[in-house]
C-alpha atoms as a PDB file:
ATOM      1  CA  UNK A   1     178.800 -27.807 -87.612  1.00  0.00           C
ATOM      2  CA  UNK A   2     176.254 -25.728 -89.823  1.00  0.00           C
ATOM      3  CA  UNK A   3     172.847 -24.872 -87.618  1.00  0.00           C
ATOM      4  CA  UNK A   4     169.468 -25.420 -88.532  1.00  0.00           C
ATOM      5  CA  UNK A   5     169.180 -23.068 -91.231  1.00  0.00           C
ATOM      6  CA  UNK A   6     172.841 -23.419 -92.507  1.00  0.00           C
ATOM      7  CA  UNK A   7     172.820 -24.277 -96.073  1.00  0.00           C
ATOM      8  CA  UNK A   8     172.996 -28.592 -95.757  1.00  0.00           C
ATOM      9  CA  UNK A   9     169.869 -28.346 -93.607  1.00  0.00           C
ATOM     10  CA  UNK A  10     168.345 -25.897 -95.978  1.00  0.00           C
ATOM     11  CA  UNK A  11     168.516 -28.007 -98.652  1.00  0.00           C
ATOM     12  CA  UNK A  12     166.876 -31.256 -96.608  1.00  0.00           C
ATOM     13  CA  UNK A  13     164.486 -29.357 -95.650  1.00  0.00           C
ATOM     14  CA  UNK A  14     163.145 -27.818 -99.012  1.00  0.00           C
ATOM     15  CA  UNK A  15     163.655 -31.532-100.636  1.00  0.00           C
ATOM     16  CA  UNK A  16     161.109 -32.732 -97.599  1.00  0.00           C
ATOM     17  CA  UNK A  17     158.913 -29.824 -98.177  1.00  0.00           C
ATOM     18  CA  UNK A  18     158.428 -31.068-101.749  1.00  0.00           C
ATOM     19  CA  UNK A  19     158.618 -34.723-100.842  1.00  0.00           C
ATOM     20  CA  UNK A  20     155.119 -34.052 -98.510  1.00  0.00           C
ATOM     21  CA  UNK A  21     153.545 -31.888-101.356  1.00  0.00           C
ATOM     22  CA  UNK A  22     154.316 -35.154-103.451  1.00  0.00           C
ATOM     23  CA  UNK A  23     153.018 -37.174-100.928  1.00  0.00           C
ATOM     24  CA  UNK A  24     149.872 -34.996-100.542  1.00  0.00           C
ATOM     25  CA  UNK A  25     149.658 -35.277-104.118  1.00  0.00           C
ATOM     26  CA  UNK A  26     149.106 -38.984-103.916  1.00  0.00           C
ATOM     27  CA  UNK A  27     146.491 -39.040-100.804  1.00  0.00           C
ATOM     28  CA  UNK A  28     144.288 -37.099-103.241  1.00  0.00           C
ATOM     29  CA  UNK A  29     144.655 -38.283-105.920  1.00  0.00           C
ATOM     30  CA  UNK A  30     144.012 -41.731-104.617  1.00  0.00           C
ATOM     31  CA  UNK A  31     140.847 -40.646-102.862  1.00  0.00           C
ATOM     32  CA  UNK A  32     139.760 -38.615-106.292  1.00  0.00           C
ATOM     33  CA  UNK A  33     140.105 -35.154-105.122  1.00  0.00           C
ATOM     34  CA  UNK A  34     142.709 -33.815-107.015  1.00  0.00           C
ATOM     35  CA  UNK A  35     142.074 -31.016-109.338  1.00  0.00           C
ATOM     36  CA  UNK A  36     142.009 -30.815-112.860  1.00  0.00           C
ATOM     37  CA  UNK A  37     144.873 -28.639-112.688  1.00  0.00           C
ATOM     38  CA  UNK A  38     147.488 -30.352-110.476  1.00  0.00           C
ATOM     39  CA  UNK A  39     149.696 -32.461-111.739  1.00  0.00           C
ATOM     40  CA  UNK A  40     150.687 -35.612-109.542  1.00  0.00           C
ATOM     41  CA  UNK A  41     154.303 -36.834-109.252  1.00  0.00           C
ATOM     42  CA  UNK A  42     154.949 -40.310-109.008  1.00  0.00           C
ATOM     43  CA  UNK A  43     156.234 -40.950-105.430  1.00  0.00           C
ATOM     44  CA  UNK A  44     158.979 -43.558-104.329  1.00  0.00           C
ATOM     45  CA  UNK A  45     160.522 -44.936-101.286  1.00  0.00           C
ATOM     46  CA  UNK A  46     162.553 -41.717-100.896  1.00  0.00           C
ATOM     47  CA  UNK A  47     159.626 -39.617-100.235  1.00  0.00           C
ATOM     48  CA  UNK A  48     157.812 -41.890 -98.266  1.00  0.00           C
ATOM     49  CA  UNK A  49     160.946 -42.237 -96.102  1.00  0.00           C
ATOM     50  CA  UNK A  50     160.914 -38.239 -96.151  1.00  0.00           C
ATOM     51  CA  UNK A  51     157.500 -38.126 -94.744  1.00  0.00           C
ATOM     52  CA  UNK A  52     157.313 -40.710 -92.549  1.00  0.00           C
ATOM     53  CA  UNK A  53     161.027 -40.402 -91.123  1.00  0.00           C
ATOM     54  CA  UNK A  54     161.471 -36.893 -91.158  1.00  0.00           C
ATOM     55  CA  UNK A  55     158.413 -35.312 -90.972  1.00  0.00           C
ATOM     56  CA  UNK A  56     156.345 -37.446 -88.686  1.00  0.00           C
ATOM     57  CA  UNK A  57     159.247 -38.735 -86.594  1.00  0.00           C
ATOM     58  CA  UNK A  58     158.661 -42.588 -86.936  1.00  0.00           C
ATOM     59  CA  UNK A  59     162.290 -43.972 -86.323  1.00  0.00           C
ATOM     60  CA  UNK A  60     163.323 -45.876 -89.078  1.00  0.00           C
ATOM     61  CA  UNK A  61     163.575 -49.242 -87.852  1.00  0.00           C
ATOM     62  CA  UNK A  62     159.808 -48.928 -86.591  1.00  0.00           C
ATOM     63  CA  UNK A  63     159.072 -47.695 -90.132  1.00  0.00           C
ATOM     64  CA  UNK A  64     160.123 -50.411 -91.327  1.00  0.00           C
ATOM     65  CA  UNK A  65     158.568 -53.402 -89.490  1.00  0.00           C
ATOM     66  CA  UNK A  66     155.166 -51.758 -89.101  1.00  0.00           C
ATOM     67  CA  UNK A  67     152.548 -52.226 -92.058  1.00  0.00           C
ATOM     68  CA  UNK A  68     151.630 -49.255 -94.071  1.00  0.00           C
ATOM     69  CA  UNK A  69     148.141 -49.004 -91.963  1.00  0.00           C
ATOM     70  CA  UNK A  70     150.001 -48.830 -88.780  1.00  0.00           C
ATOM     71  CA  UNK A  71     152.639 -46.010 -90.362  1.00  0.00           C
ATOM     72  CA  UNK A  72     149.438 -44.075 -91.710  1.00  0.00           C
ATOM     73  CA  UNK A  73     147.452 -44.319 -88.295  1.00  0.00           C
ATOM     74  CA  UNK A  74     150.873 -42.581 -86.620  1.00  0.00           C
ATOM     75  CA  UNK A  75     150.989 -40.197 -89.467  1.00  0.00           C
ATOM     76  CA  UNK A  76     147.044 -38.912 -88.478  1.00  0.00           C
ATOM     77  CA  UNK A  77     148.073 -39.164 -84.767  1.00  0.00           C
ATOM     78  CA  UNK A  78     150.745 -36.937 -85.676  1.00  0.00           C
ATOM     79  CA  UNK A  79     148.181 -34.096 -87.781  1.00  0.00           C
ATOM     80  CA  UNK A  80     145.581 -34.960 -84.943  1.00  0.00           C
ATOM     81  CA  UNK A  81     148.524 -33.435 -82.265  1.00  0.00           C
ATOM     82  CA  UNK A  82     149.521 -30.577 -84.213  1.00  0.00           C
ATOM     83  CA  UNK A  83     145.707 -29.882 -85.095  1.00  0.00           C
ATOM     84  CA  UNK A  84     144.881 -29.747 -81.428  1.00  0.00           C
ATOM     85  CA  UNK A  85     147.703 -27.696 -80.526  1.00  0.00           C
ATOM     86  CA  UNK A  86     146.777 -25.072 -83.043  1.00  0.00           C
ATOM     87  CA  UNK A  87     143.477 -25.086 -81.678  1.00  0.00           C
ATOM     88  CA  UNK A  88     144.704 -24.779 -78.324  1.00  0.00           C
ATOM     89  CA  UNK A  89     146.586 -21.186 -79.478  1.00  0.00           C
ATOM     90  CA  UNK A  90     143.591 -19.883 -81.074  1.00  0.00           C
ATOM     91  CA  UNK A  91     142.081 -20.512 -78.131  1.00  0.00           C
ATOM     92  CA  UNK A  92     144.180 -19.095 -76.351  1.00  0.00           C
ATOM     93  CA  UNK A  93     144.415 -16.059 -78.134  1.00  0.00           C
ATOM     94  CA  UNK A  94     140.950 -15.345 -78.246  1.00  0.00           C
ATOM     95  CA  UNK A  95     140.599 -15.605 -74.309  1.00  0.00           C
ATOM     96  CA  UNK A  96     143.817 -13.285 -73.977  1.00  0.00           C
ATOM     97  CA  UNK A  97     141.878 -10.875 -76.628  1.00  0.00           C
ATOM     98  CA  UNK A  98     138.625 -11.084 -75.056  1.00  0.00           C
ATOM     99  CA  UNK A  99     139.937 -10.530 -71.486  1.00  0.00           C
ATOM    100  CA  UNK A 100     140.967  -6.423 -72.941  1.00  0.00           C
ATOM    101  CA  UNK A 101     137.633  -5.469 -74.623  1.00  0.00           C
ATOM    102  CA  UNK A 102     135.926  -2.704 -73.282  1.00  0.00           C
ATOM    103  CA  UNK A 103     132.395  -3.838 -75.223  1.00  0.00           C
ATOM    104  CA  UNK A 104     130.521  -7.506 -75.561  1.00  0.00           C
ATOM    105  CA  UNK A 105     130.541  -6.911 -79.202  1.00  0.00           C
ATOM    106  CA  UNK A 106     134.155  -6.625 -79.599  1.00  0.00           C
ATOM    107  CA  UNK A 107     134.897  -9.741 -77.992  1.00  0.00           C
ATOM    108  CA  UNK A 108     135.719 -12.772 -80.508  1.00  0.00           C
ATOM    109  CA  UNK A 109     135.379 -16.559 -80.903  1.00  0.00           C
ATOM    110  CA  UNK A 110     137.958 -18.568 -81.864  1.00  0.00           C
ATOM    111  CA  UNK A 111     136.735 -19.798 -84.768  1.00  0.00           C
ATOM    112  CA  UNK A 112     136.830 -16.194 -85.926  1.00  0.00           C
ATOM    113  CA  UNK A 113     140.901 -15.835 -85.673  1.00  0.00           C
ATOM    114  CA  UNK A 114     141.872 -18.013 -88.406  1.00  0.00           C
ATOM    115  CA  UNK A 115     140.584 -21.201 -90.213  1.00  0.00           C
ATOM    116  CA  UNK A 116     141.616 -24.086 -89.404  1.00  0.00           C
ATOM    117  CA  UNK A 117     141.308 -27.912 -91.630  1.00  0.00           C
ATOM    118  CA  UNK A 118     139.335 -29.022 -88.415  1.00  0.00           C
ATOM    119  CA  UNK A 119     136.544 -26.361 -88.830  1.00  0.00           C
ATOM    120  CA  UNK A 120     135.401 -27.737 -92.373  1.00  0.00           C
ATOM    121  CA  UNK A 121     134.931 -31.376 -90.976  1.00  0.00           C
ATOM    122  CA  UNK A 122     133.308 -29.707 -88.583  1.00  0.00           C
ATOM    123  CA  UNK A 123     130.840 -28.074 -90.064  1.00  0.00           C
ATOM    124  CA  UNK A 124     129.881 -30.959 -92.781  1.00  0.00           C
ATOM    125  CA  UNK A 125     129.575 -33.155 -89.295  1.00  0.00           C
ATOM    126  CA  UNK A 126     126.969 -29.961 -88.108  1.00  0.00           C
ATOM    127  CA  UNK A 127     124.748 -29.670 -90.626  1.00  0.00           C
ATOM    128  CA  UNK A 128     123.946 -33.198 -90.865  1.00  0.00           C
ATOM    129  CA  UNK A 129     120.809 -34.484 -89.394  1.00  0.00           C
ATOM    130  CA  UNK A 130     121.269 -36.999 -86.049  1.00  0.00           C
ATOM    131  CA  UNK A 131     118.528 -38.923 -86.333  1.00  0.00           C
ATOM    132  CA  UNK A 132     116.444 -39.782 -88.955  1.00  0.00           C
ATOM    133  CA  UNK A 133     112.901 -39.602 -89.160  1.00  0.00           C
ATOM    134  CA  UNK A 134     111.868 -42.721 -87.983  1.00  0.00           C
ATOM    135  CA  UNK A 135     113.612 -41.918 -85.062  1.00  0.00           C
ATOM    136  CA  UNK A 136     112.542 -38.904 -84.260  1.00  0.00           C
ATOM    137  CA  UNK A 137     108.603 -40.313 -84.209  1.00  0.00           C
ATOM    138  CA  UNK A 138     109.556 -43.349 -82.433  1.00  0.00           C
ATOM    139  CA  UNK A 139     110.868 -40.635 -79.508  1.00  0.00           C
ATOM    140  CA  UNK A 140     108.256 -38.787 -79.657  1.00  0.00           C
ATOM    141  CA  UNK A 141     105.665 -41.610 -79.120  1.00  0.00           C
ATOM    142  CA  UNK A 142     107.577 -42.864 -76.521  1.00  0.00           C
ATOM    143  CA  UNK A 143     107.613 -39.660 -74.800  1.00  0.00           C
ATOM    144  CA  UNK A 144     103.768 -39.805 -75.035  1.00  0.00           C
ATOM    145  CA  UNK A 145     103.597 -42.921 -73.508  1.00  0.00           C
ATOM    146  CA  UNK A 146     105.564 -41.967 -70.320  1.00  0.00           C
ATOM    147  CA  UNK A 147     103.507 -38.287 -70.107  1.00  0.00           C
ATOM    148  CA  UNK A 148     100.200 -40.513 -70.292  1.00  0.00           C
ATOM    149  CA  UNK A 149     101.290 -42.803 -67.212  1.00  0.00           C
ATOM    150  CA  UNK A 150      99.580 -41.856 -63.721  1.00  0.00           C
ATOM    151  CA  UNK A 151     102.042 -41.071 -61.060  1.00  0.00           C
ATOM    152  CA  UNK A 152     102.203 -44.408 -58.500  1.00  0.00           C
ATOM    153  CA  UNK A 153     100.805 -42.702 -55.274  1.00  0.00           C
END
């Protein structure tokens, strides 16, 4: 029996690696994102199997029967685990870094380890407004309203 990184495995695992390139290849180029640069391989059944089989762990019978939504809705459960776990380390790691400085100004956030896909969405979500103006001056006025009440004695 050859182990994990014996050469059969090896060579599985490399094909997959290119098989979810491919794949990611397709997601963007499908939602327009792809650069001018990168080309786009056409992907087949093979690579879908790939990702969805191997690299997301959908057992193949379930693959299968289930609709391409319901595969794709597993597949960002799957990058929604795996995000959160990563942000779980950094977290992690900035506590156990934090907990040995000496000075406040030595002492780190998270977000200040390493970047994470998660911190972009983030941010776009951040620096949009919540309300809108309208709103805002409806709030406001009904603020004013309650402020102008007399207190029931």
């Amino acid at each position: 029996m050859v182990g994990r990184f014996g050469s059969g495995n090896n060579q599985r695992h490399c094909e997959r690696n290119v098989a979810i390139q491919n794949f990611g290849q397709l997601v963007k180029r499908r939602n327009g994102k792809a650069g001018k640069g990168e080309a786009v391989k056409k992907v087949n059944f093979e690579t879908l199997t790939d990702y969805y089989i191997g690299l997301i762990g959908i057992k193949p019978n379930d693959f299968w029967r289930q609709t391409w939504r319901e595969n794709g809705l597993i597949a960002e459960h799957y990058h929604n685990n795996i995000n959160l776990q990563w942000e779980q380390t950094r977290y992690l790691a900035a506590m156990i870094h934090n907990v040995q400085c000496q000075k406040k100004s030595q002492m780190l956030k998270p977000e200040q380890l390493f970047e994470l896909p998660v911190d972009k969405k983030r941010q776009v979500e951040r620096a949009k407004p919540k309300s809108t103006r309208e709103q805002m001056e409806a709030f406001e006025l009904k603020a004013k309203q309650m402020n102008n009440k007399k207190a029931l004695k």
